[in-house]
N, C-alpha and C. Protein backbone atom coordinates (compact mmCIF):
# COMPACT_ATOMS: atom_id res chain seq x y z
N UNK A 1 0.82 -1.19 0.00
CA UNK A 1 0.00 0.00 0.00
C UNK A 1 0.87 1.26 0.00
N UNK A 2 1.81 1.53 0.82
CA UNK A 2 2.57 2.33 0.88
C UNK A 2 3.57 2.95 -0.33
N UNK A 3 3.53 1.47 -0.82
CA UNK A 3 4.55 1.52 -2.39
C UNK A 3 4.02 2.34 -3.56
N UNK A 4 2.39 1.54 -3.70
CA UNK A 4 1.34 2.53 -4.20
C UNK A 4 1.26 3.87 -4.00
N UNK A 5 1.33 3.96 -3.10
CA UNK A 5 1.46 5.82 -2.61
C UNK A 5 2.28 6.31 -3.00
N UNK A 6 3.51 5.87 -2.48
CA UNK A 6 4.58 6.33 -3.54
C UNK A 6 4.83 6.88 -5.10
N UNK A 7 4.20 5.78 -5.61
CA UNK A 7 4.18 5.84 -6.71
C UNK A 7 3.09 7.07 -7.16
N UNK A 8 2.10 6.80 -7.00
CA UNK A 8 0.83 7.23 -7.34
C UNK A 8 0.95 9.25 -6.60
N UNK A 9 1.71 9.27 -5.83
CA UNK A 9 1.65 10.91 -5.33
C UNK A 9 2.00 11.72 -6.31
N UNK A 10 3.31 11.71 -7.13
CA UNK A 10 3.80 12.92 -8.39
C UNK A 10 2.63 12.87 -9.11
N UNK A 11 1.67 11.72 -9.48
CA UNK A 11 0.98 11.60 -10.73
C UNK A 11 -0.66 12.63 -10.37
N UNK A 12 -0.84 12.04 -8.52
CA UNK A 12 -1.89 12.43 -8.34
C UNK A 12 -1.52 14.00 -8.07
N UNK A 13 -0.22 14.63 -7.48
CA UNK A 13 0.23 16.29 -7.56
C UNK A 13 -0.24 17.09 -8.74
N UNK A 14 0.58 16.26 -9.81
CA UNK A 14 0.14 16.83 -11.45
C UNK A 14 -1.11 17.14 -11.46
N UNK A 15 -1.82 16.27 -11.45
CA UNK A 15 -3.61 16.35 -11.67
C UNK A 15 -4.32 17.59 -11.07
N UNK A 16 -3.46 16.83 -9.72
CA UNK A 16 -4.47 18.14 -8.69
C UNK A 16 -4.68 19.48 -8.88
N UNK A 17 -2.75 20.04 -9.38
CA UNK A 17 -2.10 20.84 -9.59
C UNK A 17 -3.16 21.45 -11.08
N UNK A 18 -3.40 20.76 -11.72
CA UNK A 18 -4.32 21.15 -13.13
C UNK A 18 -5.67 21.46 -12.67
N UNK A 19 -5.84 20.89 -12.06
CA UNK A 19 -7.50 20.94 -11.65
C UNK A 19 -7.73 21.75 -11.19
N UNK A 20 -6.84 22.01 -10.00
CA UNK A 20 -7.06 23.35 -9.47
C UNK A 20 -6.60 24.60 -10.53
N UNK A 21 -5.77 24.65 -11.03
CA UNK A 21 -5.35 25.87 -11.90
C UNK A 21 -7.12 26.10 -12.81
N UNK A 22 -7.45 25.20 -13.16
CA UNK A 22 -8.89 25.17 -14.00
C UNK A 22 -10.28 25.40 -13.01
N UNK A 23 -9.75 25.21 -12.04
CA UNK A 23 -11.07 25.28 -11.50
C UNK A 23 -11.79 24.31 -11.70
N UNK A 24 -11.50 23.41 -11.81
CA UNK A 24 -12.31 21.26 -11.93
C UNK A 24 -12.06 20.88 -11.00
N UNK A 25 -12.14 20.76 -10.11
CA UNK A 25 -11.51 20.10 -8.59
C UNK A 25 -12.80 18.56 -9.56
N UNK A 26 -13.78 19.18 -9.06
CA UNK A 26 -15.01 18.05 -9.32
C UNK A 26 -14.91 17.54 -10.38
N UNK A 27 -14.38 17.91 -11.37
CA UNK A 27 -14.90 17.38 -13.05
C UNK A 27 -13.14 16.37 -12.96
N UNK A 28 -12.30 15.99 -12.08
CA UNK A 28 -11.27 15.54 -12.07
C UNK A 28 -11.83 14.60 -11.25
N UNK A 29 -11.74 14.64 -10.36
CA UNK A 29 -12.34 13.88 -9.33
C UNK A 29 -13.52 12.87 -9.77
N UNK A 30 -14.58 12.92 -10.18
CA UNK A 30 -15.28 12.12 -11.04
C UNK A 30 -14.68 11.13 -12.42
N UNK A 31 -13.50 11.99 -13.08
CA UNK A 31 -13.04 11.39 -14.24
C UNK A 31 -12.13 10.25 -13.64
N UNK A 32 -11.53 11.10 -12.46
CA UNK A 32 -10.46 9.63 -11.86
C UNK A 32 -10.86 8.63 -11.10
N UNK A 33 -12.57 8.76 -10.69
CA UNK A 33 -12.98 7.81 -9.81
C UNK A 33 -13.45 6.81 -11.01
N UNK A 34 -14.02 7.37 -12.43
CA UNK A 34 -14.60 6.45 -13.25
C UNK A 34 -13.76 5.57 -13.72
N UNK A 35 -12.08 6.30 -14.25
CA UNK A 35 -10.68 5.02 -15.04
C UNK A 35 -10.79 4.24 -13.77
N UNK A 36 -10.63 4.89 -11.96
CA UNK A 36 -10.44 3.79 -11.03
C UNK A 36 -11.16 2.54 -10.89
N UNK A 37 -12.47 2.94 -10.99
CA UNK A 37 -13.10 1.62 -11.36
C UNK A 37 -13.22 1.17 -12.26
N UNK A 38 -12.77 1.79 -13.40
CA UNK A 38 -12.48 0.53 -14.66
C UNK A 38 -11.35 -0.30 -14.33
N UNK A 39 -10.72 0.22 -13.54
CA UNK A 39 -9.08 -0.25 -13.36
C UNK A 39 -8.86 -1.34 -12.52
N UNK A 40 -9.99 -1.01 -11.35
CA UNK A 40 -10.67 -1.94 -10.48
C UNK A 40 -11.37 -3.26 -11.04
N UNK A 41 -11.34 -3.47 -12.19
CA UNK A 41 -12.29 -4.38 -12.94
C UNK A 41 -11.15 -5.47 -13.04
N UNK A 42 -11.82 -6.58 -12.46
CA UNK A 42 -10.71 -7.81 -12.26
C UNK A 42 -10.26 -8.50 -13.80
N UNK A 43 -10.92 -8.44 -14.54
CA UNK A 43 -10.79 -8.47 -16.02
C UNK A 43 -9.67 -7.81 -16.89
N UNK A 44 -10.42 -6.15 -16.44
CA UNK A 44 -9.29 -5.33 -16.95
C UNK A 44 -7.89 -5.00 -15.85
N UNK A 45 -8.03 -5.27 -15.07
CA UNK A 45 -6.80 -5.07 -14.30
C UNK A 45 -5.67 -6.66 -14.66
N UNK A 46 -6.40 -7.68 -15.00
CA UNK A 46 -5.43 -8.98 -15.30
C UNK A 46 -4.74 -7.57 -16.34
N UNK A 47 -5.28 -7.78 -17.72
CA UNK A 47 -5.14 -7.04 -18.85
C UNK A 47 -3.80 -5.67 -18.78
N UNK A 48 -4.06 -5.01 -17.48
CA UNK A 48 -3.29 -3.83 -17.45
C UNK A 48 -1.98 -4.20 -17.25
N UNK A 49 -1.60 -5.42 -16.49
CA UNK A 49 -0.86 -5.88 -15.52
C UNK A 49 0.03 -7.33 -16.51
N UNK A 50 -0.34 -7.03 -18.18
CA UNK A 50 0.03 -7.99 -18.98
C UNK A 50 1.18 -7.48 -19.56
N UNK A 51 2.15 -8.05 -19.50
CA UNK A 51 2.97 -7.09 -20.59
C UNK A 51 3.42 -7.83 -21.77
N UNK A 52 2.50 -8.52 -22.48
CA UNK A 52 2.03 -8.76 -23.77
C UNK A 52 1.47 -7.47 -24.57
N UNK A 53 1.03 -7.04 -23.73
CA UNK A 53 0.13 -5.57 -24.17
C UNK A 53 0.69 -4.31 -24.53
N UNK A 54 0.72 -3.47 -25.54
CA UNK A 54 1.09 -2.55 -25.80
C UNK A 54 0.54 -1.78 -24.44
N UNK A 55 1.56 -0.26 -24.27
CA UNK A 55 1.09 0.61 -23.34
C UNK A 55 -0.02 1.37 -24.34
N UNK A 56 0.07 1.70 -25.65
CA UNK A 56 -1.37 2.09 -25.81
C UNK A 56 -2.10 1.41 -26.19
N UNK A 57 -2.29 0.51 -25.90
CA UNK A 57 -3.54 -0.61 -25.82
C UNK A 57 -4.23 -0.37 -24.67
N UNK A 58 -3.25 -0.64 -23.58
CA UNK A 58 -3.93 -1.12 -22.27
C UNK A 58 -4.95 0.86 -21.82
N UNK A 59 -4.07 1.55 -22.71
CA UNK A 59 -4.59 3.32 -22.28
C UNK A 59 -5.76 3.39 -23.12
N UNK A 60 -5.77 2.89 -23.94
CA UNK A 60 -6.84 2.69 -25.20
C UNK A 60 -7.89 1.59 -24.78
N UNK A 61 -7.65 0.33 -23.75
CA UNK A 61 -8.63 -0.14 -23.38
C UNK A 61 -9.84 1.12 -22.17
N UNK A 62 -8.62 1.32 -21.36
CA UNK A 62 -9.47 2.81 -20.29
C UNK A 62 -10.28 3.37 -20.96
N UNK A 63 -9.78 4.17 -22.10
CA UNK A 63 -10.18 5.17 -22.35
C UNK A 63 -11.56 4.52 -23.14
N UNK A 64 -11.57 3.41 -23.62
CA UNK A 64 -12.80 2.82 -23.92
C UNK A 64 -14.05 2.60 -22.92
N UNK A 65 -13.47 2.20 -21.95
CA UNK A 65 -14.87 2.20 -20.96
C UNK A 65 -15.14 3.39 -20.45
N UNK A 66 -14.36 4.13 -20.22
CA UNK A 66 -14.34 5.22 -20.11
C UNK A 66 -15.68 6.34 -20.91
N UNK A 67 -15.54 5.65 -22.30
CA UNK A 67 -16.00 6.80 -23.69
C UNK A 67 -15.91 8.24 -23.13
N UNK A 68 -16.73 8.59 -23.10
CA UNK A 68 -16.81 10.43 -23.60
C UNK A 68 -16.81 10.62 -22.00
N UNK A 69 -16.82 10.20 -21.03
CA UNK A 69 -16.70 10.67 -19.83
C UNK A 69 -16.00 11.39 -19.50
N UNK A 70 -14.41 11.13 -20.43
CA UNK A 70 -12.82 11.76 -19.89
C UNK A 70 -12.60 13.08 -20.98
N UNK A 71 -12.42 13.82 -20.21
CA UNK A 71 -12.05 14.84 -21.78
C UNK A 71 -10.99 14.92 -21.72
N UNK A 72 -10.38 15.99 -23.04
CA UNK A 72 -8.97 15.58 -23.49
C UNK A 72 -7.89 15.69 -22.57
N UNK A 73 -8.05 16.18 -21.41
CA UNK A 73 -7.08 16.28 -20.43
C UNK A 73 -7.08 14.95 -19.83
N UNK A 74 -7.95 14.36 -19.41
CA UNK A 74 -7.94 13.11 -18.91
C UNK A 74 -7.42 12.05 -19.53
N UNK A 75 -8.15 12.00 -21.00
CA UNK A 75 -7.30 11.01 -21.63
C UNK A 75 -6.01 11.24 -21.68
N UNK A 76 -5.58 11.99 -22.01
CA UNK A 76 -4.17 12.74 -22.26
C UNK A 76 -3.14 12.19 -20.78
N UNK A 77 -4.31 12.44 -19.69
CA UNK A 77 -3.55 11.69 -18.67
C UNK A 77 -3.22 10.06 -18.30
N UNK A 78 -4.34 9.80 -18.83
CA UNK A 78 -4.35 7.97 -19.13
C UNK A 78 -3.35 7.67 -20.07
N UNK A 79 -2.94 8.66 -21.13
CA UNK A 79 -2.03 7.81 -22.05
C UNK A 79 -0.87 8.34 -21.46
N UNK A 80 -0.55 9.22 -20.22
CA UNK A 80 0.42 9.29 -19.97
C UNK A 80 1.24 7.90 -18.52
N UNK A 81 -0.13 7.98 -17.79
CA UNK A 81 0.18 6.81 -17.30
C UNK A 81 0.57 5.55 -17.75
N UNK A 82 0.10 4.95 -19.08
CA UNK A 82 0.17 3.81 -19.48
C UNK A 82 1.22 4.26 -19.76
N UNK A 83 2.50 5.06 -20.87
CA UNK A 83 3.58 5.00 -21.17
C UNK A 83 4.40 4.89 -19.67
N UNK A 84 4.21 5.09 -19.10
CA UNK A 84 4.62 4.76 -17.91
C UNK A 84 4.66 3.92 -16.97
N UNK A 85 3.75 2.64 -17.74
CA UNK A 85 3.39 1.73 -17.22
C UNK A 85 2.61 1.87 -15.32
N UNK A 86 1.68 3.08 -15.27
CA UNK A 86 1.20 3.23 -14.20
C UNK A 86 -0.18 3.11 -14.18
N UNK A 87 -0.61 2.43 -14.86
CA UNK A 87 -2.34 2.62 -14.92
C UNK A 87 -2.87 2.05 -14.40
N UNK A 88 -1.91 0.58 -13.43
CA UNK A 88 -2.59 -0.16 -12.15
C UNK A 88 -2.97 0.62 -10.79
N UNK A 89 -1.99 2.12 -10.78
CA UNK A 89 -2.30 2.77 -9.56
C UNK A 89 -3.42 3.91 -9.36
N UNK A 90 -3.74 3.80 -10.68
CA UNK A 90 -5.10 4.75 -10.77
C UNK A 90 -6.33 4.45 -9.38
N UNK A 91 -6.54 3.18 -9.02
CA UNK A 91 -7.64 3.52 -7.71
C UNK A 91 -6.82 4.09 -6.90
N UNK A 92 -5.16 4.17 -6.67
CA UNK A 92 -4.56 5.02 -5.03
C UNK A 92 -4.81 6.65 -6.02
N UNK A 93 -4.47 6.37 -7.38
CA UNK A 93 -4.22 8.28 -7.55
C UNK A 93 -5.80 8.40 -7.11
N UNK A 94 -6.92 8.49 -7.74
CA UNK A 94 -8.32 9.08 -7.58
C UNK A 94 -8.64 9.15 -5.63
N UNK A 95 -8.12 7.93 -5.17
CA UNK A 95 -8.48 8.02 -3.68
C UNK A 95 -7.33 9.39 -2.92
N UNK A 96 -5.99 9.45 -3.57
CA UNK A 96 -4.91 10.61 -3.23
C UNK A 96 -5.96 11.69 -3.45
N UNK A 97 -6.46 11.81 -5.06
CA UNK A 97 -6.90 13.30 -5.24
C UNK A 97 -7.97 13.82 -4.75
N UNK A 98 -8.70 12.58 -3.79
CA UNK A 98 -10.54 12.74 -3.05
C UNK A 98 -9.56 13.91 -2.20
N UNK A 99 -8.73 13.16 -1.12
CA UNK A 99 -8.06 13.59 0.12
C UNK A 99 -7.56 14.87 0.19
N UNK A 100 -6.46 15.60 -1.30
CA UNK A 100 -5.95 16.40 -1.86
C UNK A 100 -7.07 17.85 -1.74
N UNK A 101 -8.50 17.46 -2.51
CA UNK A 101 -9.59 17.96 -2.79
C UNK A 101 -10.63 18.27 -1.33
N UNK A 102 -10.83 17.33 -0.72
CA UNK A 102 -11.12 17.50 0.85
C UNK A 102 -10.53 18.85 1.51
N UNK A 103 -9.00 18.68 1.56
CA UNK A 103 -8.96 19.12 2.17
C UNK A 103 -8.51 20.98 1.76
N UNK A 104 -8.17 20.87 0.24
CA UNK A 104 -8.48 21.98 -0.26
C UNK A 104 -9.83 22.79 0.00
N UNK A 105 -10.69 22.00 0.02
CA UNK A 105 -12.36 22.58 0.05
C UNK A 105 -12.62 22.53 1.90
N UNK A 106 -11.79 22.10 2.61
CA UNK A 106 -12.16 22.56 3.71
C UNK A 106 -13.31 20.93 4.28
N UNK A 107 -13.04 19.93 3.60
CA UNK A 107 -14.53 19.23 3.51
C UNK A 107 -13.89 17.58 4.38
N UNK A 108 -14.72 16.95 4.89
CA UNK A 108 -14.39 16.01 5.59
C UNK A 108 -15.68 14.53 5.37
N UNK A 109 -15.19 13.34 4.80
CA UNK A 109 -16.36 12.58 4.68
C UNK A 109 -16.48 11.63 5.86
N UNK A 110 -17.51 11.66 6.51
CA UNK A 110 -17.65 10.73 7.94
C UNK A 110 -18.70 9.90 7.95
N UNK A 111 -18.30 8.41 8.29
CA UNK A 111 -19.10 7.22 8.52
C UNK A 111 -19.70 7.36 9.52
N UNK A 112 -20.70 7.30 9.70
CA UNK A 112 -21.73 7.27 11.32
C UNK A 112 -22.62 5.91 10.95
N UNK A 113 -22.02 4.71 11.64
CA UNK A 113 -22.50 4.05 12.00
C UNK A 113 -23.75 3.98 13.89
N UNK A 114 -24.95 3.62 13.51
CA UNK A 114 -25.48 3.40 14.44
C UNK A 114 -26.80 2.57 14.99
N UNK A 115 -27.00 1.99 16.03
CA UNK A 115 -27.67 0.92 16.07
C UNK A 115 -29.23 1.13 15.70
N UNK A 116 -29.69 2.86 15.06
CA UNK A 116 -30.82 2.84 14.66
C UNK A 116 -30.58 3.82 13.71
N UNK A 117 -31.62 3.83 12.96
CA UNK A 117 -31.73 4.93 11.59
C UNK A 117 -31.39 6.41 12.25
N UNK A 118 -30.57 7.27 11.55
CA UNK A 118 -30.27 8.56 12.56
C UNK A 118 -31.79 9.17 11.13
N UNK A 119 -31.89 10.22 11.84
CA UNK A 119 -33.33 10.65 11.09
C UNK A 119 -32.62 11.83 10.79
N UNK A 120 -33.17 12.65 9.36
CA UNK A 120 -32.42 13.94 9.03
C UNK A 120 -31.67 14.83 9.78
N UNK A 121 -33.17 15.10 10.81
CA UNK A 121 -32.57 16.38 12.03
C UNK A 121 -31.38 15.81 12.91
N UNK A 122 -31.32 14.72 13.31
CA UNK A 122 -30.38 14.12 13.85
C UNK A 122 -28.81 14.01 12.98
N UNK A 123 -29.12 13.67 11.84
CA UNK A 123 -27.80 13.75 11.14
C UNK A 123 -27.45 15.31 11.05
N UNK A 124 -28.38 16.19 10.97
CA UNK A 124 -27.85 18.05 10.58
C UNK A 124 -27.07 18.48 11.91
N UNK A 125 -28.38 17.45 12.91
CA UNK A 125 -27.08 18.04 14.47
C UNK A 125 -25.88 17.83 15.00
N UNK A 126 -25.71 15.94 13.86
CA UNK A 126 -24.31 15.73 14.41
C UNK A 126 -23.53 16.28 13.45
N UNK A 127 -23.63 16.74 11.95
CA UNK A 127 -22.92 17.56 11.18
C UNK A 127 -22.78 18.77 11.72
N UNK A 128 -23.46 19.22 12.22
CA UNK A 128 -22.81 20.49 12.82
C UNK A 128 -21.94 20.97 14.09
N UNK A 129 -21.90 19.85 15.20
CA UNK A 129 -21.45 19.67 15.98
C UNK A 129 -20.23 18.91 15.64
N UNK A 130 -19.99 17.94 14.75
CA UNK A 130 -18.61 17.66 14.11
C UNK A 130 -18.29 18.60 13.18
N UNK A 131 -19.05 19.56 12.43
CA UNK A 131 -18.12 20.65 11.91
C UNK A 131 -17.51 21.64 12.63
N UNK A 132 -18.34 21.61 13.90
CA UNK A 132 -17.97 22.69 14.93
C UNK A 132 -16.08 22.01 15.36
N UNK A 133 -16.52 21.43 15.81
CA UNK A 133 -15.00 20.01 16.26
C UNK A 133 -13.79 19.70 15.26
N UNK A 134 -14.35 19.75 13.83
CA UNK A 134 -13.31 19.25 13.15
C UNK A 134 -12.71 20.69 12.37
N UNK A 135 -13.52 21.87 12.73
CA UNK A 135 -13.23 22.81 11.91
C UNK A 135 -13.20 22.70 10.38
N UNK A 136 -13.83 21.99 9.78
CA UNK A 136 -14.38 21.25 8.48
C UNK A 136 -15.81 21.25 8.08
N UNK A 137 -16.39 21.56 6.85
CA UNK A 137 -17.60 20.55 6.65
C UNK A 137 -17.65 19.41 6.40
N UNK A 138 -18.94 18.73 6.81
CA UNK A 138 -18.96 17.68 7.22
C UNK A 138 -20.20 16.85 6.11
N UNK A 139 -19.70 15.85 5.40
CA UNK A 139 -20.75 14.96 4.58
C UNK A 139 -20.95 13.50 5.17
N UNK A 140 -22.11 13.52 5.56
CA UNK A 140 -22.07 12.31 6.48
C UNK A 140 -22.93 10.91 5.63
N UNK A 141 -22.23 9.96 6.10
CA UNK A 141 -22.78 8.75 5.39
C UNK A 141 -23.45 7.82 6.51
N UNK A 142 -24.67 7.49 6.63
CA UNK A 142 -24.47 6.86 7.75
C UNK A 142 -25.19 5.37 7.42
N UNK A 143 -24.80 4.13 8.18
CA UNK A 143 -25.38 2.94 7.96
C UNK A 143 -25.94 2.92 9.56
N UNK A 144 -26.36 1.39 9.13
CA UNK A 144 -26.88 0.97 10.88
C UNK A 144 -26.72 -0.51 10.86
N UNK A 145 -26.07 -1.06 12.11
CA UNK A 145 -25.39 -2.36 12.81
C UNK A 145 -26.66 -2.56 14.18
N UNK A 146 -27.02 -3.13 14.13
CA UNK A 146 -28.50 -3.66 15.28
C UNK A 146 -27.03 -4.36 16.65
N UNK A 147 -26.20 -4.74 16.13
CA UNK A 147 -25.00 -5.14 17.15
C UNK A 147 -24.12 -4.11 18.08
N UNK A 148 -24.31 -2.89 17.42
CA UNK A 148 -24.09 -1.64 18.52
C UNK A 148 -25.14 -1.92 19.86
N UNK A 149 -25.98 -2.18 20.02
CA UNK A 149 -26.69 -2.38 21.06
C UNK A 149 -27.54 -0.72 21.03
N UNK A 150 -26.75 0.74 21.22
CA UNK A 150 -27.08 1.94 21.43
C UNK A 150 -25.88 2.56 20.79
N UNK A 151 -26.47 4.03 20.59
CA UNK A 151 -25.06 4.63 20.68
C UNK A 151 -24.90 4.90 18.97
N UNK A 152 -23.81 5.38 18.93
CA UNK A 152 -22.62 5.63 17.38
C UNK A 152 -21.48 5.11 17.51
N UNK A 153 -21.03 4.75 16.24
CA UNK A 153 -19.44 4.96 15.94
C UNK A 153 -19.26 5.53 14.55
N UNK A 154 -18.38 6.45 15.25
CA UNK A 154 -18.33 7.79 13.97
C UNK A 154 -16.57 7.73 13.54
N UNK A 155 -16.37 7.09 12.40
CA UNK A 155 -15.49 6.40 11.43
C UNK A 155 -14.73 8.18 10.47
N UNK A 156 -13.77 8.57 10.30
CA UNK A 156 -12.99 9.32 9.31
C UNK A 156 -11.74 9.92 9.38
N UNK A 157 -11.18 9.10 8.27
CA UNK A 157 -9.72 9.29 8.04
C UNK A 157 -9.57 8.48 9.03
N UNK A 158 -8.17 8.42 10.08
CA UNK A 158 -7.82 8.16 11.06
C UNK A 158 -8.70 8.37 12.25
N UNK A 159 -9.35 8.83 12.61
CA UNK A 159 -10.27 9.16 13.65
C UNK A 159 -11.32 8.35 13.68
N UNK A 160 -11.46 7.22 14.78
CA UNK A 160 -12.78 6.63 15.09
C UNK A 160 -13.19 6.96 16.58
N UNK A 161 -14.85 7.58 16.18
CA UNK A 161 -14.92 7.92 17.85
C UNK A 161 -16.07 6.73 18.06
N UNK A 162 -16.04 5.75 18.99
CA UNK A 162 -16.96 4.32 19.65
C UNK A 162 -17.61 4.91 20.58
N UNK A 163 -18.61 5.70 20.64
CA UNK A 163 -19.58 6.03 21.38
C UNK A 163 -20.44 4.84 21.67
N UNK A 164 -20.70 3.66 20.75
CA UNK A 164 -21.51 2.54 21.03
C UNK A 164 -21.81 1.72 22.51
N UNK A 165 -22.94 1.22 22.78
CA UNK A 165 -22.73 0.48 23.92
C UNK A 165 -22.19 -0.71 23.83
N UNK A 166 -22.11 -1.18 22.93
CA UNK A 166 -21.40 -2.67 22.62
C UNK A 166 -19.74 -1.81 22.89
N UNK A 167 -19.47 -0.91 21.94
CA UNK A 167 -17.67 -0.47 22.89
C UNK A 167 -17.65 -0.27 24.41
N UNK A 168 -18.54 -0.27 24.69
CA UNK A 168 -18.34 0.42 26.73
C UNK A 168 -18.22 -0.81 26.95
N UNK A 169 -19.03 -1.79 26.83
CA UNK A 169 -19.12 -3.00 27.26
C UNK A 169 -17.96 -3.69 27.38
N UNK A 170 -17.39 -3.80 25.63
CA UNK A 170 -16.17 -4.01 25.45
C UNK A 170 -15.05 -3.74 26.70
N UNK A 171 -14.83 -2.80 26.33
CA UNK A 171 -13.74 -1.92 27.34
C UNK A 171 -14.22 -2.07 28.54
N UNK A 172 -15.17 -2.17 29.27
CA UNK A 172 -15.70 -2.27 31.14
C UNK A 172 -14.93 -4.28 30.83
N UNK A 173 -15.41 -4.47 30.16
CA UNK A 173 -14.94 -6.48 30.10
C UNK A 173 -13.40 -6.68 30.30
N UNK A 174 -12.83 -5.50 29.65
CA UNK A 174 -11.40 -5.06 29.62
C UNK A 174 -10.58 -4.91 30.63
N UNK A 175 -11.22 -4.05 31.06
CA UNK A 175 -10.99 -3.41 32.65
C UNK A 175 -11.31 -4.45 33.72
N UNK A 176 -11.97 -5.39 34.04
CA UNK A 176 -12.39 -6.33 34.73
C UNK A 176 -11.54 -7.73 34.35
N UNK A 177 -10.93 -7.73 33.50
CA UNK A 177 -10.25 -8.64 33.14
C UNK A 177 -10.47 -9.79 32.26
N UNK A 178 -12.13 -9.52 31.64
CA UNK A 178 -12.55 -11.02 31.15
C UNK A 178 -12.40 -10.91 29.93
């Protein structure tokens, strides 16, 4: 994973670096999430990862599932990756340039898991009370686990906060030794 990063940071800088000069943060961000999941495609990723394959083949397969989604900057960037033989790291660049874009825009995406449906007003209060906290806006995704017992666990980036009663439990079992 780390290697990926490596790799994938100059390519995802470039991008960013364009996007922002253009004012596309979004219209980049969408184009690199769409090659990522083509890239993601267990089919086409054998394929990328062939080196039977011309590099503009395998840029010319992308840019096919792709069709008219990518405009000429994008493609332009796909055929630069493939001469480069980098077009396997396209899901780390698009996930680099979410992060890049986040945090340019000030914006933060947070998992709120909880053991019941949070209802609109409930999600606007904990968005605002984690925007208050994270000094960020806040886009919240939330599922629900019936195995929390009560409670949240609120999942982003590095930060998990276990408000759940199944975590107290946890941790009191901890503390007691069992």
């Amino acid at each position: 994973m780390a290697e990926l990063s490596t790799v994938a940071r100059p390519y995802t800088k470039a991008a960013f670096e364009s996007a922002l000069q253009q004012k596309s943060l979004d219209r980049w961000s969408k184009m690199l999430d769409l090659a990522a999941q083509a890239a993601n495609n267990e089919q086409v990723a054998e394929l990328l990862r062939s080196p039977a394959l011309a590099a503009e083949h395998k840029a010319g397969l992308i840019l096919d599932i792709c069709a008219d989604k990518l405009d000429e900057q994008g493609q332009n960037f796909i055929k630069i990756l493939a001469e480069n033989k980098r077009l396997p790291v396209l899901p780390e660049i698009s996930e680099l340039f979410d992060q890049l874009k986040a945090e340019q825009q000030k914006s933060i995406d947070v998992k709120v898991t909880s053991a019941f449906d949070l209802g609109k007003e409930q999600q606007t209060k904990l968005a605002q009370a984690l925007s208050a906290k994270l000094d960020r806006k806040v886009n919240i995704t939330s599922s629900t686990d019936k195995s929390l017992i009560g409670g949240l666990v609120i999942r982003t980036e590095d930060l998990v906060i276990d408000g759940s009663v199944r975590g107290k439990l946890q941790k009191l079992a901890e503390a007691l030794g069992t």
